[in-house]
Protein backbone atom coordinates (compact mmCIF):
# COMPACT_ATOMS: atom_id res chain seq x y z
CA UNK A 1 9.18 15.81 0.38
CA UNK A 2 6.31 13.18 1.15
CA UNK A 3 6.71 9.43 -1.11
CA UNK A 4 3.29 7.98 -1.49
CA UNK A 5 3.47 4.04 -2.34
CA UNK A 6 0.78 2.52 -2.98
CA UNK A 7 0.02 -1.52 -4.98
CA UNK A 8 -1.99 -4.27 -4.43
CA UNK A 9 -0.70 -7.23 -1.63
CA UNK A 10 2.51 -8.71 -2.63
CA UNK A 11 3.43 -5.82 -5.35
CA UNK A 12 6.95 -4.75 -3.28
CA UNK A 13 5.52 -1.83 -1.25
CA UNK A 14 6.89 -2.65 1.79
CA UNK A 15 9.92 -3.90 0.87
CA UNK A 16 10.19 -0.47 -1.95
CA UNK A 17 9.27 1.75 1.04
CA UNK A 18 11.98 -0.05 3.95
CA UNK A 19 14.54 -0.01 1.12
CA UNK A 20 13.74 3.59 0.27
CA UNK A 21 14.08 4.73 3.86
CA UNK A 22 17.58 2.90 4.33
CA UNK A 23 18.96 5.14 1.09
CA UNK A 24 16.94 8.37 1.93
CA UNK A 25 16.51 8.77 6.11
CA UNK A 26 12.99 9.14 5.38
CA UNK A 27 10.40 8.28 7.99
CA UNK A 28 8.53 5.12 6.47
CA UNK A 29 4.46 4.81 7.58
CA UNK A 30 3.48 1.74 6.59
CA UNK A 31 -0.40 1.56 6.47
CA UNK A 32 -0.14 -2.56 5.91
CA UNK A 33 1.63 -3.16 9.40
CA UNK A 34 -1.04 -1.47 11.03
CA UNK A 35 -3.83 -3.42 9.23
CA UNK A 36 -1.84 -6.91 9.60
CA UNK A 37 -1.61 -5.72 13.31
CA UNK A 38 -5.20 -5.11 14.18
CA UNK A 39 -6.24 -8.47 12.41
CA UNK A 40 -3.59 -10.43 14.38
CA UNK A 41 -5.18 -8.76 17.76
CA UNK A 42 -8.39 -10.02 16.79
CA UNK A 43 -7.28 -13.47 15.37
CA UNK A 44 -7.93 -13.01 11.89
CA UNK A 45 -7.17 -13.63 9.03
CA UNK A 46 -6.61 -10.85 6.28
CA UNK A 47 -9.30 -11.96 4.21
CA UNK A 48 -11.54 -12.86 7.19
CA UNK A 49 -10.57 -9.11 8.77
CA UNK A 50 -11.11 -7.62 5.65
CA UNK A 51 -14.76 -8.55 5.74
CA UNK A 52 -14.93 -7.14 8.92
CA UNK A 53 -13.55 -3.79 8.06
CA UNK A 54 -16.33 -3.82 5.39
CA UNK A 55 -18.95 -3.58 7.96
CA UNK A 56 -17.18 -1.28 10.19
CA UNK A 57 -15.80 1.88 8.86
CA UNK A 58 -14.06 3.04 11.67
CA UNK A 59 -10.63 0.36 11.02
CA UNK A 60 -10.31 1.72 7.55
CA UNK A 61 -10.57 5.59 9.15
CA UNK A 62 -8.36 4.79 11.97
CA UNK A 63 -5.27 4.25 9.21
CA UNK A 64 -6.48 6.67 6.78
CA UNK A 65 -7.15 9.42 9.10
CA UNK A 66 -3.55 9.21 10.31
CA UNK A 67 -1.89 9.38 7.01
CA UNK A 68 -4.18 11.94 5.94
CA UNK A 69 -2.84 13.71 8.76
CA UNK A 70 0.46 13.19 8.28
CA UNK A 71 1.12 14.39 4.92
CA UNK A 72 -0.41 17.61 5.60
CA UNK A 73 2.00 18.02 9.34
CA UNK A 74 5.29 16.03 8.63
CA UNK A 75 8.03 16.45 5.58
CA UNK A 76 10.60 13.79 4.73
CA UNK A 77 8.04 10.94 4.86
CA UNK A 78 7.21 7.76 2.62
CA UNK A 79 3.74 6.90 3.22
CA UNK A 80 3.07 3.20 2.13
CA UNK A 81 -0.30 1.71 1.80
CA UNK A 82 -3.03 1.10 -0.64
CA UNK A 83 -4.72 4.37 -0.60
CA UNK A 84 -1.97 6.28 0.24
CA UNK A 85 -1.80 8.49 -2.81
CA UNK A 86 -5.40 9.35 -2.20
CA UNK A 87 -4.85 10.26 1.42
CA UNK A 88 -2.26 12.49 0.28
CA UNK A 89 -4.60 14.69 -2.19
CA UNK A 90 -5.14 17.54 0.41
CA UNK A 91 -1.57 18.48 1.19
CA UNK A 92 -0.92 21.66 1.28
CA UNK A 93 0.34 23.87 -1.25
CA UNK A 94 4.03 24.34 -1.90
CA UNK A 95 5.17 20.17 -0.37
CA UNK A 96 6.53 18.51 -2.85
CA UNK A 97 4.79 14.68 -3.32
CA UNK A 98 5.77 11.97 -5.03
CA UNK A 99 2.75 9.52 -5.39
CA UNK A 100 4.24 5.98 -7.00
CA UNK A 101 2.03 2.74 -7.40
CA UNK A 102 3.41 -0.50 -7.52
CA UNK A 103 1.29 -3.44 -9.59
CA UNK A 104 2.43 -6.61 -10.72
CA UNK A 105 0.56 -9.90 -12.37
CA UNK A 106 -1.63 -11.48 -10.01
CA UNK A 107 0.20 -14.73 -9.89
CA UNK A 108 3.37 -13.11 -9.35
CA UNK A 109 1.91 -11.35 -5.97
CA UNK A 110 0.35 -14.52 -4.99
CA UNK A 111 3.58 -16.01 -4.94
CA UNK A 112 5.39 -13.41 -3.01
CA UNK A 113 2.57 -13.33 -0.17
CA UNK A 114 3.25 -16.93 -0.01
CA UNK A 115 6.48 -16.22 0.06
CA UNK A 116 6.26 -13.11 3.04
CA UNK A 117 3.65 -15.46 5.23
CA UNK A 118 5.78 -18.29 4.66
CA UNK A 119 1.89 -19.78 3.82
CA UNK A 120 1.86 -23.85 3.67
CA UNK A 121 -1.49 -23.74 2.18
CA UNK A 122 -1.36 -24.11 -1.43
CA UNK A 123 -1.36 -21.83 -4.46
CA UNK A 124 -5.42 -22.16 -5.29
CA UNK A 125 -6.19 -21.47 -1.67
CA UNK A 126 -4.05 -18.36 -1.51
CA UNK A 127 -5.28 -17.21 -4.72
CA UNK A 128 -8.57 -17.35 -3.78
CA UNK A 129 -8.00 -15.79 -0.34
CA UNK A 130 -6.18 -12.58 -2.03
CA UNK A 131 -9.04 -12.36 -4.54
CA UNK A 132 -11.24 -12.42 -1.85
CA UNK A 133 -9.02 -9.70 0.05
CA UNK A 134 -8.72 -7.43 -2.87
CA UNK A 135 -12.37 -7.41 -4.08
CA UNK A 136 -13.22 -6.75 0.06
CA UNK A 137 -10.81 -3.62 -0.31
CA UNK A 138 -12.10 -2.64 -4.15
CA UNK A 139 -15.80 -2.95 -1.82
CA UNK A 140 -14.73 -0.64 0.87
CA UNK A 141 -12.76 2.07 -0.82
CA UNK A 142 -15.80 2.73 -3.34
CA UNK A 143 -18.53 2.48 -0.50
CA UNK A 144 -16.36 4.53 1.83
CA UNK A 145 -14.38 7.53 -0.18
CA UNK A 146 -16.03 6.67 -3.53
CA UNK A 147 -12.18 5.89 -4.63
CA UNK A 148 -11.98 3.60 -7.66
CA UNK A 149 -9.26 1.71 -6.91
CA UNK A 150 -8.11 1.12 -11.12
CA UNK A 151 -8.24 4.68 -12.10
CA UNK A 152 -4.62 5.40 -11.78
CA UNK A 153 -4.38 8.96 -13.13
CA UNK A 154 -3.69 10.36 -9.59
CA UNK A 155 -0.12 8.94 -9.64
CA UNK A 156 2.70 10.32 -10.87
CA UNK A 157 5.04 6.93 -11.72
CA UNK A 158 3.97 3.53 -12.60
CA UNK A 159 5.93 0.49 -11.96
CA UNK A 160 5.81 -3.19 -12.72
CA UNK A 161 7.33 -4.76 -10.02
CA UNK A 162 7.49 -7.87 -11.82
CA UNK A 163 10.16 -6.22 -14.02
CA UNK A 164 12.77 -4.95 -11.84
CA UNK A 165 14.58 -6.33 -8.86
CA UNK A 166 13.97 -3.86 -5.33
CA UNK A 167 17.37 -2.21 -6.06
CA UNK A 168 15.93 -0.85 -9.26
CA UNK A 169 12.90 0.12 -8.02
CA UNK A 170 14.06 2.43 -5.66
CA UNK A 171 16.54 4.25 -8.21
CA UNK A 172 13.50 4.82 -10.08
CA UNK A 173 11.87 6.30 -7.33
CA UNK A 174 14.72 8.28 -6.24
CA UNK A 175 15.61 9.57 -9.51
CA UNK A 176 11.98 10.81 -10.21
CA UNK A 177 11.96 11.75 -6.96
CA UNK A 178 15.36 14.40 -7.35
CA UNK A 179 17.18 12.71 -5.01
């Protein structure tokens, strides 16, 4: 069984994926950690790295290679990232795959990045910044894979974050999931 779960910044999918890998034993891949980990090494921002990344291909490959990778060669996995679903297209016949995406209202996400960064800028600033961020990505994934990011027909469950509390969330998964 590979979980794909993909969202925005600040829709749960991190904190879906960690709690989903408590209840299950699943391996969690987080695709986030490794982008938040790169910009960090070069002292950047997200927004600032993000611009970056939109003028060299090879960060964005580096994380989507891997997951591609990996949910063709590993089994009991929850892939987590923005274009996870879409790296998992070309798995093989016969795996089962869950591919889940996460939204919420933009306010609500801007909150809970403040929130995660424990950010003591205030709420314009990091509104702007994760417009900025998300119209960087929207830029890359159509340049790079031709993926438009709002088409949501490849995923198999939709969930509004906003409405339910992590617990919930994860039954939802599970139970869609069989387990």
């Amino acid at each position: 069984m590979i979980i794909t779960i993909s969202g925005l910044p600040g829709t749960g999918t991190t904190t879906a994926s960690k709690l989903l890998q408590e209840k299950t034993g699943m391996e969690f891949i987080s695709s986030g950690e490794i982008f938040r980990s790169i910009a960090a090494e070069l002292g950047l921002s997200l927004a600032d790295f993000g611009k970056l990344a939109e003028t060299d291909v090879s960060y964005d490959h580096q994380i989507d290679d891997r997951q591609k990778e990996l949910s063709k060669t590993k089994d009991n996995l929850i892939l987590e990232g923005r274009l996870a679903g879409h790296m998992s297209l070309e798995v093989p016949p016969g795996k089962k795959i869950l591919r889940v995406l996460l939204k919420a209202p933009l306010e609500t996400r801007v909150r809970r990045i403040m929130n995660r960064e424990q950010a003591n800028s205030s709420f314009k600033f990091e509104l702007e910044q994760t417009k900025t961020r998300e119209e960087s990505e929207r830029v890359r994934y159509d340049m790079y894979y031709g993926i438009d990011i709002s088409d949501l027909m490849i995923y198999d469950l939709v969930i509004d974050s906003s409405k339910f509390d992590p617990e919930t969330i994860v039954d939802i998964i599970m139970k869609a999931a069989d387990f």
